[in-house]
Every structure is written in C-alpha cells, then in structure tokens.
N, C-alpha and C. Protein backbone atom coordinates (compact mmCIF):
# COMPACT_ATOMS: atom_id res chain seq x y z
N UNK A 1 244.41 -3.71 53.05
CA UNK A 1 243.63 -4.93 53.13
C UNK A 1 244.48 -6.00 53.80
N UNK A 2 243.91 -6.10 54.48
CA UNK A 2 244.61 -7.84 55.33
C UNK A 2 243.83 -8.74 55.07
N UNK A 3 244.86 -10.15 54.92
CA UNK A 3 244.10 -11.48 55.04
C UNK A 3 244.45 -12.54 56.06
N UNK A 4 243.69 -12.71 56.84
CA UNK A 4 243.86 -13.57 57.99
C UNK A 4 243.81 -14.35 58.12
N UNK A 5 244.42 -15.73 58.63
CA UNK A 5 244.29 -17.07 58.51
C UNK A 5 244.34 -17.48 60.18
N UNK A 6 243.00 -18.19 60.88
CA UNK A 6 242.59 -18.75 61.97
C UNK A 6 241.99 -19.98 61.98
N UNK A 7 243.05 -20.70 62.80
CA UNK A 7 242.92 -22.32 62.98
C UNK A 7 243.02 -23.00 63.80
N UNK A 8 242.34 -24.08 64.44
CA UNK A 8 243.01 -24.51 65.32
C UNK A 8 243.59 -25.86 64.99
N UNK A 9 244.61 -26.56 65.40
CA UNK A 9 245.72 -27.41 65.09
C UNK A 9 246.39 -28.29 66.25
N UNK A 10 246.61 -29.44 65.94
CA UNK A 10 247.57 -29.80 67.04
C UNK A 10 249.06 -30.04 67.52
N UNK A 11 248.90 -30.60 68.42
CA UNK A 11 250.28 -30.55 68.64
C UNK A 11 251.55 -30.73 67.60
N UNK A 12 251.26 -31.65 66.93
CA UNK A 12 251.94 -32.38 65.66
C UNK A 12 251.65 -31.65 64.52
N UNK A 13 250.66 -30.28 64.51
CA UNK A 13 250.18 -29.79 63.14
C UNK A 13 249.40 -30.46 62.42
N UNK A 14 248.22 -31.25 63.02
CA UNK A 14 247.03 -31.42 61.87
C UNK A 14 245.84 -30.69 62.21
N UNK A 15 245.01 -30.74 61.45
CA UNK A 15 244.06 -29.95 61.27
C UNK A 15 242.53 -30.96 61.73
N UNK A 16 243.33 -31.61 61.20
CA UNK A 16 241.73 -32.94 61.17
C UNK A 16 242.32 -34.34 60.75
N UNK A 17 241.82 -35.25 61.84
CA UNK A 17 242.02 -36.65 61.25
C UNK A 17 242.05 -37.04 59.93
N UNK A 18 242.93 -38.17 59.68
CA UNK A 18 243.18 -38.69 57.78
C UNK A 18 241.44 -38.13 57.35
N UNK A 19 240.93 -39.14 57.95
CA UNK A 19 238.99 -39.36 57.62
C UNK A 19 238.52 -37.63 57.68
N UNK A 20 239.11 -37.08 57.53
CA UNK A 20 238.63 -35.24 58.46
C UNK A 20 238.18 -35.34 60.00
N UNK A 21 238.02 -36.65 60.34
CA UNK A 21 237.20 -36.08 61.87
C UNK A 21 238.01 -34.96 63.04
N UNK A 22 237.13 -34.34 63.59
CA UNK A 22 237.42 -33.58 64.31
C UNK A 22 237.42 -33.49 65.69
N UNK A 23 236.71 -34.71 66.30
CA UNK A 23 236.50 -35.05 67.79
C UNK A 23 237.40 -35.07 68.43
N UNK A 24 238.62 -34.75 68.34
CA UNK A 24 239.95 -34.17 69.28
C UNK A 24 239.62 -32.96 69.06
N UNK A 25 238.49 -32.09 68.53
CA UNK A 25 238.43 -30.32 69.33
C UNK A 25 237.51 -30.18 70.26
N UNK A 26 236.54 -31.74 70.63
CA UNK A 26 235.88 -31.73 71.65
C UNK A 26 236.38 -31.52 73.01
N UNK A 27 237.05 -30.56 73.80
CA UNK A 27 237.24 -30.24 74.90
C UNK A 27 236.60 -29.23 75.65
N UNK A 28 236.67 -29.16 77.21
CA UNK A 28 235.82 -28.34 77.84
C UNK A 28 236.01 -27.28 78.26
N UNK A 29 235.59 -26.32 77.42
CA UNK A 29 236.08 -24.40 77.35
C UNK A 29 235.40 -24.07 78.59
N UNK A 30 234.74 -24.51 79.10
CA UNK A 30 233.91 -23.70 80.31
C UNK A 30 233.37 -22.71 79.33
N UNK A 31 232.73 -22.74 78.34
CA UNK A 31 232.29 -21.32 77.60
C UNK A 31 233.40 -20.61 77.03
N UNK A 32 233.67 -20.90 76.89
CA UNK A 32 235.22 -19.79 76.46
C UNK A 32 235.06 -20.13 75.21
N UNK A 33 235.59 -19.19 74.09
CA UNK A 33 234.99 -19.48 72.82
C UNK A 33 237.06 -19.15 72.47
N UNK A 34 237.68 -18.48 73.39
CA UNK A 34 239.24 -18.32 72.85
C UNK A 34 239.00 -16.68 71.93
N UNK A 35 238.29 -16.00 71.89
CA UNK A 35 238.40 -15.14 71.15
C UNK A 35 237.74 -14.85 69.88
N UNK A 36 237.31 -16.22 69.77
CA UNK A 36 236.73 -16.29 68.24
C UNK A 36 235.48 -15.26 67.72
N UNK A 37 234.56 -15.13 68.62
CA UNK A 37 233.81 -14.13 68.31
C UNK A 37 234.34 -12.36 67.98
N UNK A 38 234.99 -12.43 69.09
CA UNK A 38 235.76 -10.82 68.77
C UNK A 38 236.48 -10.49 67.59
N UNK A 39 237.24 -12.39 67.27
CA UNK A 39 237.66 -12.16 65.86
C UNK A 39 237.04 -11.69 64.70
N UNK A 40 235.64 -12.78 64.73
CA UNK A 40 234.62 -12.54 63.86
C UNK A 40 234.08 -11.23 63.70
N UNK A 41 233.90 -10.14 64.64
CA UNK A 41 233.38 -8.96 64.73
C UNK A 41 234.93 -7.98 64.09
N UNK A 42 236.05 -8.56 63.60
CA UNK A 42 236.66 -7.35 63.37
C UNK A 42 237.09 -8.17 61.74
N UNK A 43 236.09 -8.99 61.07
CA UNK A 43 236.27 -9.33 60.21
C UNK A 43 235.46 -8.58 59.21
N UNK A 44 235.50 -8.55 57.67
CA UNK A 44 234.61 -8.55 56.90
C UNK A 44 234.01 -8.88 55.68
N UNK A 45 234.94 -10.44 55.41
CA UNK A 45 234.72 -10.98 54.43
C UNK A 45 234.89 -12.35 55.10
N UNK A 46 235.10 -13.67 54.24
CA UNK A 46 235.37 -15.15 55.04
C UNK A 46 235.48 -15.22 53.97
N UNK A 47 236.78 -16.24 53.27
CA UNK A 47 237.16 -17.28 52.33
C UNK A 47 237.18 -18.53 53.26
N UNK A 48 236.35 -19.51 52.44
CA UNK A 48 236.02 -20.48 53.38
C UNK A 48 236.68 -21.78 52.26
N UNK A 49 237.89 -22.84 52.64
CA UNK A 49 237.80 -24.25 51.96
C UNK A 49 236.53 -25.08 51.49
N UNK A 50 236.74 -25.56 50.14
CA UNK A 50 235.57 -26.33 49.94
C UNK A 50 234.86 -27.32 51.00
N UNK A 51 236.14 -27.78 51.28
CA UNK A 51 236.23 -29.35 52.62
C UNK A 51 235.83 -28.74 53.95
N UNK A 52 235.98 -27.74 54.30
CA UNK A 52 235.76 -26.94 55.77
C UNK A 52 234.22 -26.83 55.42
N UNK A 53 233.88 -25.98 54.43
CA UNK A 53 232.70 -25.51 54.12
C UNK A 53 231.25 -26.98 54.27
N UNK A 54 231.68 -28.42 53.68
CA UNK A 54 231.14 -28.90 53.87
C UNK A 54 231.43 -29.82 55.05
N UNK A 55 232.17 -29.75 55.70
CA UNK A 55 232.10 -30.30 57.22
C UNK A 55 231.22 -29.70 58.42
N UNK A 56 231.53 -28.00 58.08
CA UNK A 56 230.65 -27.38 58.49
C UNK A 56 228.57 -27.75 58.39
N UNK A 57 228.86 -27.99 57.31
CA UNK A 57 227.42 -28.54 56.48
C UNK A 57 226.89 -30.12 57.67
N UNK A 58 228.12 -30.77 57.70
CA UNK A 58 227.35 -32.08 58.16
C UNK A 58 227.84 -31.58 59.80
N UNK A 59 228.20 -31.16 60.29
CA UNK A 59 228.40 -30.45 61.88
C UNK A 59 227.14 -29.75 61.77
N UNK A 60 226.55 -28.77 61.16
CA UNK A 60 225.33 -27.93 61.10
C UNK A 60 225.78 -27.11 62.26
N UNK A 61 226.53 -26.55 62.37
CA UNK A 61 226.99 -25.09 63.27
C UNK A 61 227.32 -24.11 62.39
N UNK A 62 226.21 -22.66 61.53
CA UNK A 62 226.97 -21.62 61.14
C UNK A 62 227.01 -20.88 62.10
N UNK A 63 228.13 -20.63 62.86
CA UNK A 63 228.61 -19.40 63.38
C UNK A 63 229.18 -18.05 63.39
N UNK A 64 229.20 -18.18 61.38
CA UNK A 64 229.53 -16.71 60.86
C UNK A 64 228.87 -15.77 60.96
N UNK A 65 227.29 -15.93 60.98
CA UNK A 65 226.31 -15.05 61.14
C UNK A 65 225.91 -14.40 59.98
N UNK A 66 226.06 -12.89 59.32
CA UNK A 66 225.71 -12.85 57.97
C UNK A 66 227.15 -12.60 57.52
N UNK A 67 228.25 -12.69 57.96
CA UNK A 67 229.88 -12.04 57.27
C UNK A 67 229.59 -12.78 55.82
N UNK A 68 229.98 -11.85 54.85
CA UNK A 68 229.74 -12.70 53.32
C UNK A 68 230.66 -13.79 53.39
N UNK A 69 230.22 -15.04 52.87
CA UNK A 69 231.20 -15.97 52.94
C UNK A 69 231.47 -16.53 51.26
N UNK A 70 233.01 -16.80 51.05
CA UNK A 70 233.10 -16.82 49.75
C UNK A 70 233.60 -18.54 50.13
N UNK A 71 233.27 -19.20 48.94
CA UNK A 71 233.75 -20.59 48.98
C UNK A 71 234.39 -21.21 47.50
N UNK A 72 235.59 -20.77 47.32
CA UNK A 72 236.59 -21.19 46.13
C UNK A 72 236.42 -22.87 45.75
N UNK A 73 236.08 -22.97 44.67
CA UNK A 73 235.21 -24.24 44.16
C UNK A 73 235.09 -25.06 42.77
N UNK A 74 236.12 -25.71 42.27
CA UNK A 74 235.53 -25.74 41.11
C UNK A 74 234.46 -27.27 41.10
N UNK A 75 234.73 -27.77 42.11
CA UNK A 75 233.35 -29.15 42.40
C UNK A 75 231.97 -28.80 43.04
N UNK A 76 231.83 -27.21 43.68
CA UNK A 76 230.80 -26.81 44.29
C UNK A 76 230.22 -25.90 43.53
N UNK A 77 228.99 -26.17 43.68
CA UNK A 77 228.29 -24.90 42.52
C UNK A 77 227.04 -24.08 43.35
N UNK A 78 226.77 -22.78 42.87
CA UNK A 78 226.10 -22.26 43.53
C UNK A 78 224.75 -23.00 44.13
N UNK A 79 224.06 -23.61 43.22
CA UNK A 79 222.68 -24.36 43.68
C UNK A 79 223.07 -25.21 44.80
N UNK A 80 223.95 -25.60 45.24
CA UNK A 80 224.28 -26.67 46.21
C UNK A 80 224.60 -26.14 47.47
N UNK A 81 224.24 -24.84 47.45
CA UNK A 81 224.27 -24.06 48.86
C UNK A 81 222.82 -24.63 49.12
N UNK A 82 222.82 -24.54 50.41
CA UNK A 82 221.60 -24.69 51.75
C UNK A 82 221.11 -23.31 50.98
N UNK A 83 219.63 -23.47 51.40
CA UNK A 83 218.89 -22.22 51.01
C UNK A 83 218.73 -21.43 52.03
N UNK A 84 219.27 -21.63 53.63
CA UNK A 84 219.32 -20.45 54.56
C UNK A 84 219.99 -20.15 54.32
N UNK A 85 221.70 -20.40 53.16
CA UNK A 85 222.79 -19.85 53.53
C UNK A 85 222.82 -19.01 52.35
N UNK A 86 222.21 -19.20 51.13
CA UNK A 86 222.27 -18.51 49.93
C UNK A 86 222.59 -17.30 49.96
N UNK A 87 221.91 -16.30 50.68
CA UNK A 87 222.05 -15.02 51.00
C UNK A 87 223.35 -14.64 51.23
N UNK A 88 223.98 -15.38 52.21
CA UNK A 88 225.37 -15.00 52.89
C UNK A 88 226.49 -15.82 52.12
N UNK A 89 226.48 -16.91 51.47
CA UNK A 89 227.59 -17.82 50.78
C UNK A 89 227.71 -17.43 49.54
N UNK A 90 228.98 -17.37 48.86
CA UNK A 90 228.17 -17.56 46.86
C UNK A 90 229.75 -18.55 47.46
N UNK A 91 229.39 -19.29 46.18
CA UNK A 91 230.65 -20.00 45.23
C UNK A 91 231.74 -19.21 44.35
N UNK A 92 232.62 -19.19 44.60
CA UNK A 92 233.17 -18.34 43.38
C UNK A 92 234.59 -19.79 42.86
N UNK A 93 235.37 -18.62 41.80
CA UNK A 93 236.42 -19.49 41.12
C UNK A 93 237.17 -19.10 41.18
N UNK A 94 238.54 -18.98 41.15
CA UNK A 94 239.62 -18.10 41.19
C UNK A 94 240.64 -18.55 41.69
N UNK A 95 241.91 -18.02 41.59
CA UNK A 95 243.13 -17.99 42.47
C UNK A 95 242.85 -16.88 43.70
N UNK A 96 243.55 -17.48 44.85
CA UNK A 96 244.07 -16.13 45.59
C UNK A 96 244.11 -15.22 45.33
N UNK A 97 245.04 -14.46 44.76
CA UNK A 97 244.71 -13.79 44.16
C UNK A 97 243.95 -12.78 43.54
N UNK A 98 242.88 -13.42 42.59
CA UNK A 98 242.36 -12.83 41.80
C UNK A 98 241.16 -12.71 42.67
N UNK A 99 240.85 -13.79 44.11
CA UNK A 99 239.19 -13.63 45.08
C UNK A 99 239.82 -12.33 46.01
N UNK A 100 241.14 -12.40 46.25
CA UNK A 100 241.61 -10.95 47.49
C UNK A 100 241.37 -9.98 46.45
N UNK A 101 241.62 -9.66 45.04
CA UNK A 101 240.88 -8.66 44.00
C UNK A 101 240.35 -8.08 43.94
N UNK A 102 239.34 -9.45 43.96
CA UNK A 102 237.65 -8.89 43.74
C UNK A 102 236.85 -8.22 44.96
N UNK A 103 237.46 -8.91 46.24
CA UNK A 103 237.28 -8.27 47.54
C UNK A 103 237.39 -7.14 47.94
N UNK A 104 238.70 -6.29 47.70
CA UNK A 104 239.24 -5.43 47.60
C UNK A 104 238.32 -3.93 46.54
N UNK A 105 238.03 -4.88 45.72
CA UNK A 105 237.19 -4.12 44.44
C UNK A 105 235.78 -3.99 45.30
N UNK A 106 235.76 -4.67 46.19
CA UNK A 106 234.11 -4.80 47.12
C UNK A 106 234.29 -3.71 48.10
N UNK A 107 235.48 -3.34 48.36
CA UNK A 107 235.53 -2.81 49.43
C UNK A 107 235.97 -3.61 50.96
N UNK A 108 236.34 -4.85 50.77
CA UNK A 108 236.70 -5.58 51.86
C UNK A 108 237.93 -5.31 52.14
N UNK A 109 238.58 -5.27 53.83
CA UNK A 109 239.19 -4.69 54.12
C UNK A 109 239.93 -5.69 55.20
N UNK A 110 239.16 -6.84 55.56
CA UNK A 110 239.82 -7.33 56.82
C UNK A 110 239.16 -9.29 56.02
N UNK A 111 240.24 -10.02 56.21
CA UNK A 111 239.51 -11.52 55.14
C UNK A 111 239.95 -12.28 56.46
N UNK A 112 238.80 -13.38 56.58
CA UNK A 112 239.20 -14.24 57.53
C UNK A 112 239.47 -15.49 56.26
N UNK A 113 240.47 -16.09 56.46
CA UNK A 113 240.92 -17.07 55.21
C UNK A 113 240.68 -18.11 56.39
N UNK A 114 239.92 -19.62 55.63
CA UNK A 114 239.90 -20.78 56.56
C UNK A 114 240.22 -22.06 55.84
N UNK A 115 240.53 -23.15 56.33
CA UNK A 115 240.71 -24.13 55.46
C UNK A 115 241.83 -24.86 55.05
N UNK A 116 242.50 -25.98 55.30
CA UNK A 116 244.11 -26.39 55.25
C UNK A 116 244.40 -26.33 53.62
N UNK A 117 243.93 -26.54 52.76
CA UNK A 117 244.18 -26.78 51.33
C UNK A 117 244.56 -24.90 51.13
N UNK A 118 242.85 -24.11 51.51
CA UNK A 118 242.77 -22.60 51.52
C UNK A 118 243.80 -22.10 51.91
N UNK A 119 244.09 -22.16 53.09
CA UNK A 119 245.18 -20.98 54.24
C UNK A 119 246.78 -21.93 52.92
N UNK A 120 246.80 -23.04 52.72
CA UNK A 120 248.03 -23.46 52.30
C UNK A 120 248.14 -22.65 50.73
N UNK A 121 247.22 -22.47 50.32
CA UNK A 121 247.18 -21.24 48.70
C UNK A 121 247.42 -20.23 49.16
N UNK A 122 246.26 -19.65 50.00
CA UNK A 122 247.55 -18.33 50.44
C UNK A 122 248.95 -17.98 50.94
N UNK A 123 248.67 -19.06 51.44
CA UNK A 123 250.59 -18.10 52.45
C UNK A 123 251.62 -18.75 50.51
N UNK A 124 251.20 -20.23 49.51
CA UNK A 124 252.09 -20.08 48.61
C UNK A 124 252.08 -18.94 47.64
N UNK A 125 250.86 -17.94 47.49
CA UNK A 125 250.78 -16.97 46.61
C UNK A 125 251.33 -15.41 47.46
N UNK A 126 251.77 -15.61 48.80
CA UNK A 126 252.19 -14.34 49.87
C UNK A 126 251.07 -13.61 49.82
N UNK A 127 250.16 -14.40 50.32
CA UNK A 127 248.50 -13.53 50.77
C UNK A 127 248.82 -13.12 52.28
N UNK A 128 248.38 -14.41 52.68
CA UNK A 128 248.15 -14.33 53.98
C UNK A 128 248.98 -13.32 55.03
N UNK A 129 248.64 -12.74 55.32
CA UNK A 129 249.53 -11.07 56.38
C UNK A 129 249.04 -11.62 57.85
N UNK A 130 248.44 -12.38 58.60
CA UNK A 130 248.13 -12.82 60.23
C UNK A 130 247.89 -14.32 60.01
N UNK A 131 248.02 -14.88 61.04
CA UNK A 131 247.70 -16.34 61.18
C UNK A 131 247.90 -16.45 62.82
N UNK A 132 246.48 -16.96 63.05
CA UNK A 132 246.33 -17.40 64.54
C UNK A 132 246.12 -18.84 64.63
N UNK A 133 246.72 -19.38 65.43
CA UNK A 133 246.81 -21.01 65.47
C UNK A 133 246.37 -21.07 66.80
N UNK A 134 245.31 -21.89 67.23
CA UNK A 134 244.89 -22.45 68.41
C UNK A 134 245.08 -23.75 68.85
N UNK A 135 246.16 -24.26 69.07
CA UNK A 135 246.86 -25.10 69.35
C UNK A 135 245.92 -26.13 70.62
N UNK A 136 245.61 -27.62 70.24
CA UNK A 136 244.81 -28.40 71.10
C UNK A 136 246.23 -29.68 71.52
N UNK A 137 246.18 -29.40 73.39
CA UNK A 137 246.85 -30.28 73.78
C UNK A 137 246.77 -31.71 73.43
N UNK A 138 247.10 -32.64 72.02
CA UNK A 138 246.75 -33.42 71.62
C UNK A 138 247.95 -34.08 70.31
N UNK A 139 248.37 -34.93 70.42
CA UNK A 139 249.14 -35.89 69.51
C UNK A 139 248.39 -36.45 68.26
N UNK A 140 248.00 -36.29 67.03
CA UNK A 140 247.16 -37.15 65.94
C UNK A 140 247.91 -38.27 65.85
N UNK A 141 249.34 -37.92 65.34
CA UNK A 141 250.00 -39.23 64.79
C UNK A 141 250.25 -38.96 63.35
N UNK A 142 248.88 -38.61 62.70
CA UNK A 142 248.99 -38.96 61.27
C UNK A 142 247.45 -37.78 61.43
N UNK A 143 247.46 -37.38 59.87
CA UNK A 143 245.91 -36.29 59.72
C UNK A 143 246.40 -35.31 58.78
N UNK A 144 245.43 -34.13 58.51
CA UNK A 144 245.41 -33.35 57.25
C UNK A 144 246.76 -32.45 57.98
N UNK A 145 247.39 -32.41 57.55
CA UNK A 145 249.02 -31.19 57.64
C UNK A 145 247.81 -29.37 57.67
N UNK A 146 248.48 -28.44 58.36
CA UNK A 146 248.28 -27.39 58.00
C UNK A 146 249.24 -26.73 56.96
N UNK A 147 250.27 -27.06 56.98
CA UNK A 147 250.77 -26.32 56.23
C UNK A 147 251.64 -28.03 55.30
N UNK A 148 251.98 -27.32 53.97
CA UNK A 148 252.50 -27.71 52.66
C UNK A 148 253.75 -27.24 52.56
N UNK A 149 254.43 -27.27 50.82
CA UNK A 149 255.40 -27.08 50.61
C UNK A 149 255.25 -25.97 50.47
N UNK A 150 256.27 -25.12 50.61
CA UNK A 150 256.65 -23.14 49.80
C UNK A 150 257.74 -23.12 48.96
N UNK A 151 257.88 -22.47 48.53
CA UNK A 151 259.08 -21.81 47.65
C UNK A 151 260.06 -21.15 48.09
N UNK A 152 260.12 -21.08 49.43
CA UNK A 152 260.68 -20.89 50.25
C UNK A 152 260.76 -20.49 51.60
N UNK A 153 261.48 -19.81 52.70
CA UNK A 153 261.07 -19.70 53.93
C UNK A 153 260.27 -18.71 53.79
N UNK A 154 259.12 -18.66 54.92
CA UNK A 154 258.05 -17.64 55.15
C UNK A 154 258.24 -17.24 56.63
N UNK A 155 258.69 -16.24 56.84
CA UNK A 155 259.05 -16.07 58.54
C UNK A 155 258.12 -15.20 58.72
N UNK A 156 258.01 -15.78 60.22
CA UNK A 156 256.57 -15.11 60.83
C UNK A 156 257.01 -14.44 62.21
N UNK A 157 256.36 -12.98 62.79
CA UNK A 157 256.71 -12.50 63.93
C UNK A 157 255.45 -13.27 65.15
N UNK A 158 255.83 -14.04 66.00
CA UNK A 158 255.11 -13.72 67.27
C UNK A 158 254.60 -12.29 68.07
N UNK A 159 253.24 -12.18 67.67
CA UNK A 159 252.85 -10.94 67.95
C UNK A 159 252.01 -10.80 69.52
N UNK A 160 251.27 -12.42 69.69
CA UNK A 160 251.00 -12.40 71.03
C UNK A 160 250.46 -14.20 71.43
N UNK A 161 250.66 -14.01 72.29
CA UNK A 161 251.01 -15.56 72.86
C UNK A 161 249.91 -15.98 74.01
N UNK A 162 248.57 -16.63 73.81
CA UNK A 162 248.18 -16.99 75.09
C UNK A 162 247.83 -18.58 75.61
N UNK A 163 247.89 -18.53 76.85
CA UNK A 163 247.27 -20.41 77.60
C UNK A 163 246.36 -19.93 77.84
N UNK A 164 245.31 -20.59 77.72
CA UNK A 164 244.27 -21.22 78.26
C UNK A 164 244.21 -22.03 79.24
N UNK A 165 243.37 -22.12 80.88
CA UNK A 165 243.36 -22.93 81.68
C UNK A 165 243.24 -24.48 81.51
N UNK A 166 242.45 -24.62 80.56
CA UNK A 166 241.75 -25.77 79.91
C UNK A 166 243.05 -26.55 79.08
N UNK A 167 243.82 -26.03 78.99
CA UNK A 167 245.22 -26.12 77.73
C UNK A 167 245.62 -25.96 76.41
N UNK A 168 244.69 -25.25 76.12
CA UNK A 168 244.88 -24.32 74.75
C UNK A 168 245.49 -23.30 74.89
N UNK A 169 246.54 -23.27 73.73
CA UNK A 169 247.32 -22.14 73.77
C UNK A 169 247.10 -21.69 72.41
N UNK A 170 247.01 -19.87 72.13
CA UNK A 170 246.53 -19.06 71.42
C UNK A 170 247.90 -18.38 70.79
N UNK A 171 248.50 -18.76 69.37
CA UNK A 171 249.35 -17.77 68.74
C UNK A 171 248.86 -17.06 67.97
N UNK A 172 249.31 -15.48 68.08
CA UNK A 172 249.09 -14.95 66.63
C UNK A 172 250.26 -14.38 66.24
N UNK A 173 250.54 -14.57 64.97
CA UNK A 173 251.80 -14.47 64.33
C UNK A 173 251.51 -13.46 63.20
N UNK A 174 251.97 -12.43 62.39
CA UNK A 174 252.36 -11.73 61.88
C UNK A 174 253.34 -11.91 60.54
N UNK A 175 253.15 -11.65 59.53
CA UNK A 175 253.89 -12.33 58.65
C UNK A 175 254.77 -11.05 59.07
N UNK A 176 256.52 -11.49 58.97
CA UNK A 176 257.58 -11.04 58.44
C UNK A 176 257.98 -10.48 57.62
N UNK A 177 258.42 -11.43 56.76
CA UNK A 177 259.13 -11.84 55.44
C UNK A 177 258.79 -13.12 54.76
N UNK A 178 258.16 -12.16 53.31
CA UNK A 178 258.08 -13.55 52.56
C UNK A 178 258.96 -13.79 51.86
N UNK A 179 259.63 -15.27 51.80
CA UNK A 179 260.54 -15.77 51.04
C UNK A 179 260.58 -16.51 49.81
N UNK A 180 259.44 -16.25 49.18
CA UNK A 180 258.72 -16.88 47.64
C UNK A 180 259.29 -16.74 46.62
C-alpha cells in the first residue's frame, strides 16, 4: 500500500494565502493539466483535508470523479456533504493511521493524501511513501506552510524532475528515510 501526497506550492512553500486564497494558481497551462489526471487514474482512494475539502466546495470544481473520497473531521459531519457528493465522500475520524487501516482492510492500494494540515499528519506519523510538489513560479511572502515540525529529519529521494513551458516545475520525491 502506498500513500501519496500531491500539491502544488510555491516558491517560498505555501500552499494558500494567510485568508486560504488561491489566485496565485491562476496561470495559463495552455490545457495542460501537469499530469494530474494520469495521477488520478493510478489512484484508489483520496484522503482529503477538512479545509481543502471545503474550498473545494466554494471553488465548485470536483475533479475526482467517483475515486472514494475520505474526509478526516471532527467539525464535519456526514449530513453536511453536498448530496451529489454523498455517494463518493463519507466523513470519517481517525488518526493516520488508523484511516491507512481501514483502507488497507478495504482493499486500497494506492492513497492520494491532500491537504497542508493532512499531508503534515502523515509524513509526522511516517505515512506518506511519494510526494509530488508542483511548484508555481511565485513569492507569497507569508501563507499556509506545507510542511510543519517532525521529530526529526525525513529524507526524501528525487525520483523525477520536470519544467513546464509556462514555469511550473514538477517534483516527485520518494521517501528515503524516515527519521521519527
């Protein structure tokens, strides 16, 4: 079982303005989606952040399609899903842990982990095994951090490296060694 963590981030490492906004990922792909779909097709579960999950909500773009999507929650409750999404979302509770578990117990085999608070629980519990960062030519200043404190170093292999014409550049990294 792998769990994957895919983001995109900037230069400085935020995720999203103090406020969450996101209008520094407004740039022009010419269509280019960076991979993301192919990702999506070799996925088969989604742990989704509470905060992602409802940004998503006021953006109104699902682009998961039906991948089950799990949303770790103790302020979100099942009734407060959209009723197109019911089918494909539940709420659950848990540690890391104990949701890669229950997954596992499902038969899930490949987790797309999303979310700066999310992806930052996994890599502190040594979940996370991939992390792709899509890096936006862009300075915040100040905004949500992707990554937090650890318990210690977490070294990661560069597994493949791409630019984009547009100026996005594509890492995917490989966990190493965890140092927890």
């Amino acid at each position: 079982m792998k769990c994957i963590g895919y983001i995109a981030i900037s230069l400085d490492g935020f995720i999203a303005r103090k406020d969450g906004g996101l209008d520094w990922l407004d740039i022009d792909t010419g269509g280019d989606d960076c991979g993301f779909k192919d990702f999506l097709l070799s996925i088969d579960a989604m742990i989704m952040g509470r905060v992602t999950f409802q940004k998503i909500l006021e953006i109104g773009q699902w682009v998961y399609g039906d991948i089950p999507v799990f949303v770790p929650s103790t302020k979100l409750q099942q009734k407060d899903v959209p009723e197109h999404l019911s089918s494909k979302l539940t709420v659950v509770q848990g540690t890391p842990t104990s949701l890669m578990e229950d997954l596992k117990a499902k038969g899930k085999k490949r987790v797309y982990v999303d979310g700066g608070k999310t992806v930052q629980s996994f890599i502190q519990e040594g979940l996370l095994d991939e992390l792709t960062l899509t890096q936006f030519p862009v300075l915040l200043g100040t905004g949500i951090p992707l990554f937090g404190e650890t318990k210690g170093d977490v070294k990661w292999e560069l597994v493949n490296s791409k630019a984009f014409a547009f100026g996005l550049v594509q890492n995917h990294y490989k966990l190493l060694k965890r140092g927890l």
